[in-house]
N, C-alpha and C. Protein backbone atom coordinates (compact mmCIF):
# COMPACT_ATOMS: atom_id res chain seq x y z
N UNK A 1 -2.52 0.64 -0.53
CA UNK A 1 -3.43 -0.32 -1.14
C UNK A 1 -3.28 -1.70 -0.49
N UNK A 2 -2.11 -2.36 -0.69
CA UNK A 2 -2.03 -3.70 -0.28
C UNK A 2 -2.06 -3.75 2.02
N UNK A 3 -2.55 -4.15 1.65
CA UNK A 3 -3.27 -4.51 3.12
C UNK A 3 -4.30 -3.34 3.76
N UNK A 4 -4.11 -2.00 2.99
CA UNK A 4 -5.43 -1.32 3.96
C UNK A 4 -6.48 -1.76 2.55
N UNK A 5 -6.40 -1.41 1.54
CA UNK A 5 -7.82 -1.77 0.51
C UNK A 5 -8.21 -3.32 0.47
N UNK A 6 -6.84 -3.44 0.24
CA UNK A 6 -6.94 -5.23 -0.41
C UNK A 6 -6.41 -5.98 0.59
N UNK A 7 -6.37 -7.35 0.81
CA UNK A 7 -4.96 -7.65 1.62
C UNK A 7 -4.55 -9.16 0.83
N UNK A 8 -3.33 -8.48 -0.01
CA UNK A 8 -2.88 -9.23 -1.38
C UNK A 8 -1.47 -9.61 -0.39
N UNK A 9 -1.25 -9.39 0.59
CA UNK A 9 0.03 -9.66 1.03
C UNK A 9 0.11 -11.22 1.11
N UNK A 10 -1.04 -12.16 1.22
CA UNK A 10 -0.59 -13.31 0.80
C UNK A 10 -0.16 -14.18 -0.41
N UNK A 11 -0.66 -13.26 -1.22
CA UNK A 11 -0.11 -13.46 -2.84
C UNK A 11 1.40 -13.45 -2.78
N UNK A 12 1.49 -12.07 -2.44
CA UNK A 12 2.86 -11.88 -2.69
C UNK A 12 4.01 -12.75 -1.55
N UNK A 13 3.53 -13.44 -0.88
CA UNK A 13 4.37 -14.33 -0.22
C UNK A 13 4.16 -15.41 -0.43
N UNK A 14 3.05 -15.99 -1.66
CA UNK A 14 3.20 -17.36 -1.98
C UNK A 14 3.98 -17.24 -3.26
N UNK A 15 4.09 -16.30 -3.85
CA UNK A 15 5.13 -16.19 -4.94
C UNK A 15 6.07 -16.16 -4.76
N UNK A 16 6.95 -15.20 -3.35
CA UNK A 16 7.76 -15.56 -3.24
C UNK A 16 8.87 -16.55 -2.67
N UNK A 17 7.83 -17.67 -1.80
CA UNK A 17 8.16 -18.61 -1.80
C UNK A 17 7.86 -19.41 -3.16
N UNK A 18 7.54 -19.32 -3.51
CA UNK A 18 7.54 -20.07 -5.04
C UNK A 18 8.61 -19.51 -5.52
N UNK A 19 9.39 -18.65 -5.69
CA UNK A 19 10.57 -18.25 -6.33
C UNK A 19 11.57 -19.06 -5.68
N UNK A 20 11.85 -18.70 -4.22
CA UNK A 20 12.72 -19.66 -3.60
C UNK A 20 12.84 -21.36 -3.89
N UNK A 21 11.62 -22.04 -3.90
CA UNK A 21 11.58 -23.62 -4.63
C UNK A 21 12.29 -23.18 -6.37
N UNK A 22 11.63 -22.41 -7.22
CA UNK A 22 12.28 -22.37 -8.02
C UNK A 22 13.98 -22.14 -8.80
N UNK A 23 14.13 -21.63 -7.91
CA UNK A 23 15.40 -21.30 -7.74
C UNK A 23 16.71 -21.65 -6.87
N UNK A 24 16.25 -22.28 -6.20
CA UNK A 24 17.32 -23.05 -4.77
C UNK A 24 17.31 -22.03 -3.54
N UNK A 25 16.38 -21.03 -3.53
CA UNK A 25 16.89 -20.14 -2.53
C UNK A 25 16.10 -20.33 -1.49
N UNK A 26 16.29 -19.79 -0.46
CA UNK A 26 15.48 -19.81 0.67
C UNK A 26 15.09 -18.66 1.89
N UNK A 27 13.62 -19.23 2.58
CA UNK A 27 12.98 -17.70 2.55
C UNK A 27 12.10 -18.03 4.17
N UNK A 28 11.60 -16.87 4.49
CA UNK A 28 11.15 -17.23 6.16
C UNK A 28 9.96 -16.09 5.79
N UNK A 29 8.80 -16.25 6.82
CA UNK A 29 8.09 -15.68 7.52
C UNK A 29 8.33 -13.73 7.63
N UNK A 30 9.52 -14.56 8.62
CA UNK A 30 10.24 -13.06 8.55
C UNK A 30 11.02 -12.26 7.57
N UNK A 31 11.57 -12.95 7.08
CA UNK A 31 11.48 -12.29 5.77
C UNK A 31 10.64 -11.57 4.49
N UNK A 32 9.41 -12.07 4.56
CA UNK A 32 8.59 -11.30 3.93
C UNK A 32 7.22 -10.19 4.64
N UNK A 33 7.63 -10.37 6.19
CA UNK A 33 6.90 -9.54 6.40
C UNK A 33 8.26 -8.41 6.86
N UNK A 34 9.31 -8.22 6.41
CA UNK A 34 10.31 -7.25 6.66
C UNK A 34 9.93 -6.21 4.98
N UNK A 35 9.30 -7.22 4.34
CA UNK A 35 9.24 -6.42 3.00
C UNK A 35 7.68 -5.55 3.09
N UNK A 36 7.08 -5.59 3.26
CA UNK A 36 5.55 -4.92 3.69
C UNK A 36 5.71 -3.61 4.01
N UNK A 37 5.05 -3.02 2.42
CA UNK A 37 4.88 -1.58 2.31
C UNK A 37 6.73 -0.78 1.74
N UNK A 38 7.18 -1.72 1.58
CA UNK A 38 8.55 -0.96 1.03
C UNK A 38 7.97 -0.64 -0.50
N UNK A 39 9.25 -0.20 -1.26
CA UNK A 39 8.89 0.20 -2.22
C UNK A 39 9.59 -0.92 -3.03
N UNK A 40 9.03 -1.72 -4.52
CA UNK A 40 9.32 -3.07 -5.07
C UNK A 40 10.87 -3.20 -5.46
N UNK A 41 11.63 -2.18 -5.59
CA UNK A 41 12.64 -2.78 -6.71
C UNK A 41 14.05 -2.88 -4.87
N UNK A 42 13.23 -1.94 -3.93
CA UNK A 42 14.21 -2.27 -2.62
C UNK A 42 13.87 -3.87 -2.02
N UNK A 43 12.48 -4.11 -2.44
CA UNK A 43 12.04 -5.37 -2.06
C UNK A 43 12.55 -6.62 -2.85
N UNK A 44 13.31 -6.33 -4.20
CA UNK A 44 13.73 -6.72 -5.38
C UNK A 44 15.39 -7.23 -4.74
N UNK A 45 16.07 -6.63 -4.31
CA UNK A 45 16.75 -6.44 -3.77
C UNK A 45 17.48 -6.95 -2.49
N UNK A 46 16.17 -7.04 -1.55
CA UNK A 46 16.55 -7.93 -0.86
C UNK A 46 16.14 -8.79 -0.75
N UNK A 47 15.30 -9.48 -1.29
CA UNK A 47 15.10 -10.90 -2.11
C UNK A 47 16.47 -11.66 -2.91
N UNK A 48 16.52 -10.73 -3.72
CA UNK A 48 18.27 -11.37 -4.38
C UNK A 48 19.55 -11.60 -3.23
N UNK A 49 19.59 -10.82 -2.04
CA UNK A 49 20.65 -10.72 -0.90
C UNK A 49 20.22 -11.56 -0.12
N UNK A 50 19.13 -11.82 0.62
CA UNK A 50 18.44 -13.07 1.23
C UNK A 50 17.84 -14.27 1.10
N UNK A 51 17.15 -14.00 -0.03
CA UNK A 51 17.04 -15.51 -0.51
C UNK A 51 18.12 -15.95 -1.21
N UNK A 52 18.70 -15.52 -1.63
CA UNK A 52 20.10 -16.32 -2.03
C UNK A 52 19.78 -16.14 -3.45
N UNK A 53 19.44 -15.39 -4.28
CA UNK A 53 19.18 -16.50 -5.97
C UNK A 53 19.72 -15.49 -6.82
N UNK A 54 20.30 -16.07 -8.18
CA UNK A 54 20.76 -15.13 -9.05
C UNK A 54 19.92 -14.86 -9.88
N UNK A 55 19.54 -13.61 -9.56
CA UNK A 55 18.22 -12.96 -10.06
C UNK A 55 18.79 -11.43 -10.07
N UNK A 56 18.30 -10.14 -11.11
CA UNK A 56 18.66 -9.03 -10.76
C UNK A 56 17.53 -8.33 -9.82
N UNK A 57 17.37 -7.49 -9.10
CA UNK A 57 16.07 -6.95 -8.57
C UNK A 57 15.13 -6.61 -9.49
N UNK A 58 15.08 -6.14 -10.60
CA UNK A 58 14.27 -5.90 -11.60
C UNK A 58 13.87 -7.91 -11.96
N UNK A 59 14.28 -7.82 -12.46
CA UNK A 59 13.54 -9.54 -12.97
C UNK A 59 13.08 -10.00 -11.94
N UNK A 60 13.25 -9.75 -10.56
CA UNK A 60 12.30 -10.73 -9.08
C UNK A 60 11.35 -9.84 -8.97
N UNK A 61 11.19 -8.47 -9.10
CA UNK A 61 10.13 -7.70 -8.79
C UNK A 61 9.54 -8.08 -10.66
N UNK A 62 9.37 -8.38 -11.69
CA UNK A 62 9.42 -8.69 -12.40
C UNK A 62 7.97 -9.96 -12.83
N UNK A 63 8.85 -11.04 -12.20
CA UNK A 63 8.45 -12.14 -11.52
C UNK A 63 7.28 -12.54 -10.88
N UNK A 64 7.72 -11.41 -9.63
CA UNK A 64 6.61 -11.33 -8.14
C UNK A 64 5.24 -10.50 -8.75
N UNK A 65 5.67 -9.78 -9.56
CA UNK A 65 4.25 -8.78 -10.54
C UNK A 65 3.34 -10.31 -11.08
N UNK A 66 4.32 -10.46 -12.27
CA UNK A 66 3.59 -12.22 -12.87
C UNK A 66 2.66 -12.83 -12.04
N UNK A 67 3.01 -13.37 -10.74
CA UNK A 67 2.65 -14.18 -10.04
C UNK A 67 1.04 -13.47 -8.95
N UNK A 68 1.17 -12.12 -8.37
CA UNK A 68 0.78 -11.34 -7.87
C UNK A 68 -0.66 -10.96 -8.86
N UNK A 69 -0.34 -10.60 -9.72
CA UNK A 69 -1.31 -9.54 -10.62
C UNK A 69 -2.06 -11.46 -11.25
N UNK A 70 -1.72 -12.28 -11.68
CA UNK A 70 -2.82 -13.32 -12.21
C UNK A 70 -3.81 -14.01 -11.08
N UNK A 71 -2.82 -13.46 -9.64
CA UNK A 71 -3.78 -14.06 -8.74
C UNK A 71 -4.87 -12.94 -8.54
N UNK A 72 -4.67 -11.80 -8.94
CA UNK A 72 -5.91 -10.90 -8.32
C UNK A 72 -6.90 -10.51 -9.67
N UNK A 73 -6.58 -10.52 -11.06
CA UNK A 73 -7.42 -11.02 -11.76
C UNK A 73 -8.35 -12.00 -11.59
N UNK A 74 -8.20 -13.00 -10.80
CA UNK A 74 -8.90 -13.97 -10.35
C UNK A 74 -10.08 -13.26 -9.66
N UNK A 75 -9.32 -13.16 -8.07
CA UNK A 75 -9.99 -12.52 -6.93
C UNK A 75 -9.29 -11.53 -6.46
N UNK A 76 -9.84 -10.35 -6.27
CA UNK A 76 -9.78 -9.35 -5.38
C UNK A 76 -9.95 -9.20 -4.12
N UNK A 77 -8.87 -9.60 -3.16
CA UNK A 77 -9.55 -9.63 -1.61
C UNK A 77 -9.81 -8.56 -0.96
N UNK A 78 -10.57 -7.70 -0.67
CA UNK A 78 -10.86 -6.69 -0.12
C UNK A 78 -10.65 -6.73 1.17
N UNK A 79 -10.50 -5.35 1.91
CA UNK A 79 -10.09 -5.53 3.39
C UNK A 79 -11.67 -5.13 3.77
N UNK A 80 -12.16 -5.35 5.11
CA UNK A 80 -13.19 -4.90 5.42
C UNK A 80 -13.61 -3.61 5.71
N UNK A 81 -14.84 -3.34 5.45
CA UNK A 81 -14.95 -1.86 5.79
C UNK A 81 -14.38 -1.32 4.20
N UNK A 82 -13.50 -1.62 3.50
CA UNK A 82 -12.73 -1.19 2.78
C UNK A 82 -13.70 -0.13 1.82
N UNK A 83 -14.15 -0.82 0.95
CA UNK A 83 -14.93 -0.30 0.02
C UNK A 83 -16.22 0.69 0.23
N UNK A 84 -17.10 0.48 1.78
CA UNK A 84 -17.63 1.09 2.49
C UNK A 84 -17.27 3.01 2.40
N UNK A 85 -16.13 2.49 2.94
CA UNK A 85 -15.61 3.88 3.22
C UNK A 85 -15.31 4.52 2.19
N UNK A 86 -15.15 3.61 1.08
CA UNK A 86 -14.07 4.73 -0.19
C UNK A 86 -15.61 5.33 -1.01
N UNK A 87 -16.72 4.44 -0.79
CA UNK A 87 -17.89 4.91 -1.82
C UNK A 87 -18.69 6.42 -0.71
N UNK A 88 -18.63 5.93 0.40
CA UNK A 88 -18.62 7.27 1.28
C UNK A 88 -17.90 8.44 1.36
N UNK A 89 -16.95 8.28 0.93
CA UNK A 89 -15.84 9.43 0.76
C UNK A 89 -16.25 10.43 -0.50
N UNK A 90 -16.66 9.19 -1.60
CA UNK A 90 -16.70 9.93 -3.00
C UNK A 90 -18.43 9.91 -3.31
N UNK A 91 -19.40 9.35 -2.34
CA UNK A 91 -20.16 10.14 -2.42
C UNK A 91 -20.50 12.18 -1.57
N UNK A 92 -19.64 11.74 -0.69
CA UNK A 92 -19.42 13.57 -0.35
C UNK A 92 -18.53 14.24 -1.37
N UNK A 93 -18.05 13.93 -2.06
CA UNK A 93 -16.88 14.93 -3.09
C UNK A 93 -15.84 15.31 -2.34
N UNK A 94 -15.75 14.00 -1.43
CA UNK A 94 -14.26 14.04 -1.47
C UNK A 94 -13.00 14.05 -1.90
N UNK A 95 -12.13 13.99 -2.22
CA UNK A 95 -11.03 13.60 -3.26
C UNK A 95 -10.39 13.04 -2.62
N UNK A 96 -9.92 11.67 -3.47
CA UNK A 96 -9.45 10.30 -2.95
C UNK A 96 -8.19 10.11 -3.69
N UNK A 97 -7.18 10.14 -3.16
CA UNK A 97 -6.09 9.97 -3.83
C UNK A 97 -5.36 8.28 -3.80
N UNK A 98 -4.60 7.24 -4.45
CA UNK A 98 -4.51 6.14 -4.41
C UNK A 98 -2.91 6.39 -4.39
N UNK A 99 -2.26 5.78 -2.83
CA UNK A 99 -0.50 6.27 -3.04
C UNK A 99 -0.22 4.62 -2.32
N UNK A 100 0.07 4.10 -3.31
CA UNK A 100 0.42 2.48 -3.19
C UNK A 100 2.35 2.46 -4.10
N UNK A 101 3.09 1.99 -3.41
CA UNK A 101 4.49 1.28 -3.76
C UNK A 101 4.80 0.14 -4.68
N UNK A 102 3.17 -0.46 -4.89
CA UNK A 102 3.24 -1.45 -6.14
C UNK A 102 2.64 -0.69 -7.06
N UNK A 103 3.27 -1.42 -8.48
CA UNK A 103 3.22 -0.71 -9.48
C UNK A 103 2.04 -1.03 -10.62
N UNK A 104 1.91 0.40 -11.60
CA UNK A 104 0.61 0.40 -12.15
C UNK A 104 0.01 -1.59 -12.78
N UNK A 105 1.06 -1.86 -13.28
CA UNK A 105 0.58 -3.07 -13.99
C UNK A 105 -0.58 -4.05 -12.40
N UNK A 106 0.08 -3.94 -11.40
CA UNK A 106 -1.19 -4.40 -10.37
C UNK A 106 -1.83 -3.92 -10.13
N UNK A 107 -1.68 -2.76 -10.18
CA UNK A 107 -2.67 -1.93 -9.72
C UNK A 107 -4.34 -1.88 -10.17
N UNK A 108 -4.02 -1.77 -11.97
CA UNK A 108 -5.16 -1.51 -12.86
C UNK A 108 -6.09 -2.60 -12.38
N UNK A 109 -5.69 -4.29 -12.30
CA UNK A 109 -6.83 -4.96 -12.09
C UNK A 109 -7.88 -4.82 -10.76
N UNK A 110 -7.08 -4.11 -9.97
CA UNK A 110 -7.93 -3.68 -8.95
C UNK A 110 -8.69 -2.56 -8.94
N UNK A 111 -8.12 -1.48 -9.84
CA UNK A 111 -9.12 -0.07 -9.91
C UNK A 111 -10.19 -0.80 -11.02
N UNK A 112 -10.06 -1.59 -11.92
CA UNK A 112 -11.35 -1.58 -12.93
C UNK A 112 -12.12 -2.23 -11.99
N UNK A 113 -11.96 -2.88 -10.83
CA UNK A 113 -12.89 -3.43 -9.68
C UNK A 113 -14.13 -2.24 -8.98
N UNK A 114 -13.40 -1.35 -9.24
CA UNK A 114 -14.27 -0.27 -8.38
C UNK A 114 -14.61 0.95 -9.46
N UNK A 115 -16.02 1.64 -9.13
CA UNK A 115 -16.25 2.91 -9.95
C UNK A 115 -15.62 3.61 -10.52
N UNK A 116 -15.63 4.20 -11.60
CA UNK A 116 -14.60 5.33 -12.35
C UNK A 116 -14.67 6.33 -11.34
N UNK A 117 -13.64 7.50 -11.02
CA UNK A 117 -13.34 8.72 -10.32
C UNK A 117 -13.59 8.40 -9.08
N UNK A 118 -13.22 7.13 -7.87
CA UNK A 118 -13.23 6.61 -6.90
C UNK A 118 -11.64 7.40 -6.72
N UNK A 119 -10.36 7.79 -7.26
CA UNK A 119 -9.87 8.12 -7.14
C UNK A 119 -9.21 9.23 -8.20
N UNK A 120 -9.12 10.17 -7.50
CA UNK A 120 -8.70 11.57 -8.47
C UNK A 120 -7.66 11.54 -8.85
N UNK A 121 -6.15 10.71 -8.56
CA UNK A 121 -5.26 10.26 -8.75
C UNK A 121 -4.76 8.69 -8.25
N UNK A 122 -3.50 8.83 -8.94
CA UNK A 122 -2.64 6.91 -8.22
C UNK A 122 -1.75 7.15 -8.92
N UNK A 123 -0.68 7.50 -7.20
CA UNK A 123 0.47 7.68 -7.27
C UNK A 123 1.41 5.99 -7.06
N UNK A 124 2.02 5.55 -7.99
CA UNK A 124 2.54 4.52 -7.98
C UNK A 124 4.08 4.30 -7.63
N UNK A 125 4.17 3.07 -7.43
CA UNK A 125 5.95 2.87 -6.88
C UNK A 125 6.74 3.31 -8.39
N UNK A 126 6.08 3.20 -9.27
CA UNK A 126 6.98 3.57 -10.96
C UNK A 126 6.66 4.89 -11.30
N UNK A 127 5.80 5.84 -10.52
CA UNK A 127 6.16 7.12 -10.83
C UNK A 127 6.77 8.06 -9.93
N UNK A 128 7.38 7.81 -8.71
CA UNK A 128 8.04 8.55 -8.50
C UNK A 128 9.32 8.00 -8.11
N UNK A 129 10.68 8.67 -7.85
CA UNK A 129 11.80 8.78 -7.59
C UNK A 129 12.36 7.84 -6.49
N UNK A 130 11.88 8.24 -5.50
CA UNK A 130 12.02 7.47 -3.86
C UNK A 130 10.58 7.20 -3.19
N UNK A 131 10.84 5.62 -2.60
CA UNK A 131 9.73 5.26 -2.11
C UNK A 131 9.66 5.14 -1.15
N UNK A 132 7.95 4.82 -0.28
CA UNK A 132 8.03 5.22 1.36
C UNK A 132 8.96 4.59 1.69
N UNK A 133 9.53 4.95 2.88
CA UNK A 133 9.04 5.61 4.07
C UNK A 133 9.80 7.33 3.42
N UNK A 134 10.44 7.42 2.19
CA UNK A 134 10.44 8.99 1.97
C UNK A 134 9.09 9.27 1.81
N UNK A 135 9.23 11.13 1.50
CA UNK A 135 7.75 11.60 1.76
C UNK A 135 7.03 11.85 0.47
N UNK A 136 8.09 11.76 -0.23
CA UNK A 136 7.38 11.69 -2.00
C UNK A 136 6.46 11.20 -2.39
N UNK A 137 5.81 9.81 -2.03
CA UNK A 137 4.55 9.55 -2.82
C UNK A 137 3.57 10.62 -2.35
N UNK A 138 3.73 10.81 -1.15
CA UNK A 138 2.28 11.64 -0.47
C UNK A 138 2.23 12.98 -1.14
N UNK A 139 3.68 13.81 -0.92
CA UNK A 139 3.42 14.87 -1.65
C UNK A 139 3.62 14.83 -2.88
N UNK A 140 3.48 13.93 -3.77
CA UNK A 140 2.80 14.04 -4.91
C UNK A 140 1.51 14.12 -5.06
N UNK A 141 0.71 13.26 -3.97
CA UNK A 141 -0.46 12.69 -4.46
C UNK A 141 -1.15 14.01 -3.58
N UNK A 142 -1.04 14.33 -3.23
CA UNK A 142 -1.36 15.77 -2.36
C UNK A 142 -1.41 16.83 -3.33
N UNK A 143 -0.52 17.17 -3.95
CA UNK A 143 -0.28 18.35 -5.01
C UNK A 143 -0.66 17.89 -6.18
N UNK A 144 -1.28 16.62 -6.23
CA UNK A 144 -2.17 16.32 -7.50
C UNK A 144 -3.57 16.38 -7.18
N UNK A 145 -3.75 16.40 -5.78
CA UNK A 145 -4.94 16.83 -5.41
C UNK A 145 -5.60 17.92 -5.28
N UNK A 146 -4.25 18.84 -5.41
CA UNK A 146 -4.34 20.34 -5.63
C UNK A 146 -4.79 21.04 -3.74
N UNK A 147 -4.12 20.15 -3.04
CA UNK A 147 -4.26 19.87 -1.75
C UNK A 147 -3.25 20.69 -0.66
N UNK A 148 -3.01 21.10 0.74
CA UNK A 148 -1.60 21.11 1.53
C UNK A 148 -1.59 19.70 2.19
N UNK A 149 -0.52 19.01 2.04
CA UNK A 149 -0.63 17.83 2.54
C UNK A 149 -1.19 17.55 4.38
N UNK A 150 -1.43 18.65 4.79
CA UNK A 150 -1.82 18.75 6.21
C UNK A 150 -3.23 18.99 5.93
N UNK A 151 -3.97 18.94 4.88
CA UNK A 151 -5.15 19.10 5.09
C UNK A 151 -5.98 17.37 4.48
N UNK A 152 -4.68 16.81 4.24
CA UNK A 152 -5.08 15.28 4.07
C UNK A 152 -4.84 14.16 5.29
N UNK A 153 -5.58 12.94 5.58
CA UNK A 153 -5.71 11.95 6.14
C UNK A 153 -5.35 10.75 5.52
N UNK A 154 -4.17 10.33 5.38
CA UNK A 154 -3.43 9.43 4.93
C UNK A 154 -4.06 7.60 5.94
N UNK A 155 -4.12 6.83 5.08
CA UNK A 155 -4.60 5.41 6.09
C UNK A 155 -3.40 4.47 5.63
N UNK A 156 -3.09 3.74 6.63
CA UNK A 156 -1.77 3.13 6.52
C UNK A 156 -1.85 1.94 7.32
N UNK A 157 -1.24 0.55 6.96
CA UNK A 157 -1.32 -0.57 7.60
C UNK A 157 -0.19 -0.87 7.37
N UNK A 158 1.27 -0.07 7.55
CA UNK A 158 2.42 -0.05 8.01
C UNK A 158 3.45 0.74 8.01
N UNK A 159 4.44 0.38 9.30
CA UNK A 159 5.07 1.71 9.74
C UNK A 159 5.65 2.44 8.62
N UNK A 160 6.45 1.25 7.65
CA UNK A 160 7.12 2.62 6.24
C UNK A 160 6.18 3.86 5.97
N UNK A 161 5.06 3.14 5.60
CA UNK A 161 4.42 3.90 4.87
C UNK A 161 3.71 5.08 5.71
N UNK A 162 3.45 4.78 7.59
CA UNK A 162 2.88 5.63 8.16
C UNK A 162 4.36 7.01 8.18
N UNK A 163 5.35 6.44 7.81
CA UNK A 163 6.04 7.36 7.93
C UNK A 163 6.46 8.10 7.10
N UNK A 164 6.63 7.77 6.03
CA UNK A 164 6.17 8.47 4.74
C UNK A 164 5.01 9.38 4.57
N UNK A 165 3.88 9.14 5.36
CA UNK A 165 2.49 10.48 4.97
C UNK A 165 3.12 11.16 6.41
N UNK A 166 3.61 10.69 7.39
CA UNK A 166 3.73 11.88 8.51
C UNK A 166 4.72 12.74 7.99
N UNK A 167 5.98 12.49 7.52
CA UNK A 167 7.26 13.03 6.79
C UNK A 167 6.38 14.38 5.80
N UNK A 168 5.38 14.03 4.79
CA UNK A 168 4.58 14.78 3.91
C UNK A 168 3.77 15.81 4.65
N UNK A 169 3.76 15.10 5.93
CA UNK A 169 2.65 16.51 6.80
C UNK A 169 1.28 16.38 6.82
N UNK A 170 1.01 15.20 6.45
CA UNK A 170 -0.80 14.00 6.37
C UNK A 170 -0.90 13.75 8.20
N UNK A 171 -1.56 13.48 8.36
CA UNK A 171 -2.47 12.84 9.63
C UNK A 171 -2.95 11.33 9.20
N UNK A 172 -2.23 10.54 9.84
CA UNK A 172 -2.49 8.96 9.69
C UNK A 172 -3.19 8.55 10.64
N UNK A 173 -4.11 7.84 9.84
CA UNK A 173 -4.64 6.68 10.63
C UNK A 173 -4.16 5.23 9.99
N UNK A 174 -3.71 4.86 11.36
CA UNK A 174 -3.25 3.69 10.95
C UNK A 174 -4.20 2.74 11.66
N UNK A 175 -4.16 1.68 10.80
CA UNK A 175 -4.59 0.49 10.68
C UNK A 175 -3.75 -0.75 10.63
N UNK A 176 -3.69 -0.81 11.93
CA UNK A 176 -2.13 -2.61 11.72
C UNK A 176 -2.70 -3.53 11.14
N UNK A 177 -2.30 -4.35 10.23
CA UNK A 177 -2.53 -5.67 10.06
C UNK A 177 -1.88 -6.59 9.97
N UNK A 178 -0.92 -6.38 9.27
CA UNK A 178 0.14 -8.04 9.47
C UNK A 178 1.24 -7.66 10.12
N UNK A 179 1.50 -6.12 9.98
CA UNK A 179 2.72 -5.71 10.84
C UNK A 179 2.45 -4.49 11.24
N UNK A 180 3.36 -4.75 12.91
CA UNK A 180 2.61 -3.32 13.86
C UNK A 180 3.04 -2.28 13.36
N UNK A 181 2.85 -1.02 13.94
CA UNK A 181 2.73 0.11 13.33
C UNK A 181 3.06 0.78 14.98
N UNK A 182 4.23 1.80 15.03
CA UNK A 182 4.60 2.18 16.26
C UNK A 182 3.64 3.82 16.67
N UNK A 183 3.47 3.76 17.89
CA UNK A 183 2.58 4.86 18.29
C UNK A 183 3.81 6.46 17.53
N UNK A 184 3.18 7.47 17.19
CA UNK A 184 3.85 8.37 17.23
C UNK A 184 3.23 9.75 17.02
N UNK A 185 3.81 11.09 16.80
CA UNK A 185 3.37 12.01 16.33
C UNK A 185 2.39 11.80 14.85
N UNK A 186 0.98 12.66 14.88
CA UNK A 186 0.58 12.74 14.05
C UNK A 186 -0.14 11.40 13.35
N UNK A 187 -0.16 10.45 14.18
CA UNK A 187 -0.61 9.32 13.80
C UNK A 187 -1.74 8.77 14.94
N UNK A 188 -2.75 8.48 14.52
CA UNK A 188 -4.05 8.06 15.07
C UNK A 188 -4.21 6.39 15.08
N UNK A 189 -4.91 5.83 15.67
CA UNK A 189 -5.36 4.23 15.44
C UNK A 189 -6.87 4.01 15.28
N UNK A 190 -6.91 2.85 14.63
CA UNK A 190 -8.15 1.98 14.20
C UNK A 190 -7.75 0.42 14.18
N UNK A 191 -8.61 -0.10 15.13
CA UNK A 191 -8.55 -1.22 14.73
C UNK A 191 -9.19 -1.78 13.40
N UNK A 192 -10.24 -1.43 12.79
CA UNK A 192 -10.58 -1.91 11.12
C UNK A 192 -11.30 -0.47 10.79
N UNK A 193 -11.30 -0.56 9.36
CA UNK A 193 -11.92 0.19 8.69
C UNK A 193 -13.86 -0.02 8.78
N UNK A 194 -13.85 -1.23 9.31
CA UNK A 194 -15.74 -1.56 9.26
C UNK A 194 -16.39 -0.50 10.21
N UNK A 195 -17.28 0.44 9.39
CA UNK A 195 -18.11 1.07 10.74
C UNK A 195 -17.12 2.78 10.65
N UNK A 196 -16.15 2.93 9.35
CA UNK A 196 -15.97 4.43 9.46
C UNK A 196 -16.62 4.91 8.09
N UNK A 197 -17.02 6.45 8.02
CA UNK A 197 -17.41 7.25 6.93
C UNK A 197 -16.60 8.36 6.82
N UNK A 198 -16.73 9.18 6.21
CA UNK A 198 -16.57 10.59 5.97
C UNK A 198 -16.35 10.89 7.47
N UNK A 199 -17.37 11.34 8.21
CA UNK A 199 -17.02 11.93 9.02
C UNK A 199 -16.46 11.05 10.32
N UNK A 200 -16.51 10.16 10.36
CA UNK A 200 -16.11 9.25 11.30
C UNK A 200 -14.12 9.80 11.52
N UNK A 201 -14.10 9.76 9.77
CA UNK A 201 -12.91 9.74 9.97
C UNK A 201 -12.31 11.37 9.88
N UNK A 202 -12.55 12.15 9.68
CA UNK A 202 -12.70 13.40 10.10
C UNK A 202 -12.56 13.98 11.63
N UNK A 203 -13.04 12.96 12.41
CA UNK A 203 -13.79 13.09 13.67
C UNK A 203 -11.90 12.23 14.21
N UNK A 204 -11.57 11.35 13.79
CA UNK A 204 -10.66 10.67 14.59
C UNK A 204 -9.51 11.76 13.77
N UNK A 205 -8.90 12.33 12.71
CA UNK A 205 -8.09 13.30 12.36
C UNK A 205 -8.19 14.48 13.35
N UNK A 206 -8.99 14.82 13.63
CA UNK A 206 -9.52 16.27 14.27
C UNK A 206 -8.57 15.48 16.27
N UNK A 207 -9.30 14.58 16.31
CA UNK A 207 -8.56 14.09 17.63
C UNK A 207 -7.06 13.94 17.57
């Protein structure tokens, strides 16, 4: 979700520099694009070890929700192409599965943004066990699709997460955006989502 649907990744790095002023701690660039696409409470985590602050990982991922979720009640930034493609998908009867590492409470203000049954599931960072780059969200959201995860096309705008749907046995297309994404097995490129459909993307899986 965050950077291939939406791209909320600046939210979540003005909050967490806002945590750092609040707290005495301190925070870089690189540091928050080391967190992109992990799963929140590891991101929780090393926020408390790097920024310095006495915070538990639960109360900074906590926090970063607070700050995150009132900014996208506001506005929803959509990525381009984004929405294009997902109303194309589910006008063929496709089944669209939603496997995002942030958790339901952000999530919801962004699905009431879009049509009911735009997605047949949403697999979240709070329902399963281990988060990308393991292969668990996918094969959940795969076997809730009633799916083999090799017969799905996973889209990804970073390496955790491209490695997490390849691990599941998905075909990625990746999409870089704030952080690269390394060439590998089973993984395809796009520079944006503007200008793909159904079969477009069918057509680059099949390659």
């Amino acid at each position: 979700m965050d950077g291939t649907l939406v791209d909320t990744e600046p939210y979540w790095i003005d909050t967490e520099y806002a945590m750092a002023e609040k707290y005495g701690g301190t925070w870089s660039q690189e540091h928050a694009m080391n967190l992109v696409g992990n799963a929140l409470l590891d991101s929780g985590d090393y926020i408390r070890v790097h920024m310095g602050i006495d915070r538990t990982p639960q109360q900074i991922v906590d926090e970063l929700l607070d700050g995150v979720v009132a900014r996208v009640e506001v506005d929803v930034p959509w990525r381009p192409g984004a929405l294009e493609l997902l109303t194309d998908l589910h006008e063929h009867g496709i089944p669209c599965a939603l496997v995002t590492m942030s958790w339901q409470r952000f999530v919801e203000p962004i699905l009431a943004r879009l049509p009911g049954g735009t997605f047949a599931t949403v697999v979240t960072g709070d329902r399963v066990e281990f988060g990308k780059p393991h292969p668990e969200p996918y094969l959940t959201a795969a076997a809730e699709l009633g799916l083999d995860p090799a017969a799905c096309v996973a889209i990804e705008d970073s390496n955790t997460g491209a490695k997490s749907a390849v691990a599941a046995g998905c075909t990625v297309l990746c999409v870089p955006h704030h952080v690269p994404i390394l060439e590998g097995e089973g993984r395809v490129f796009a520079e944006t989502l503007v200008g793909l459909d159904a079969s477009a993307l069918a057509a680059l899986a099949r390659a």
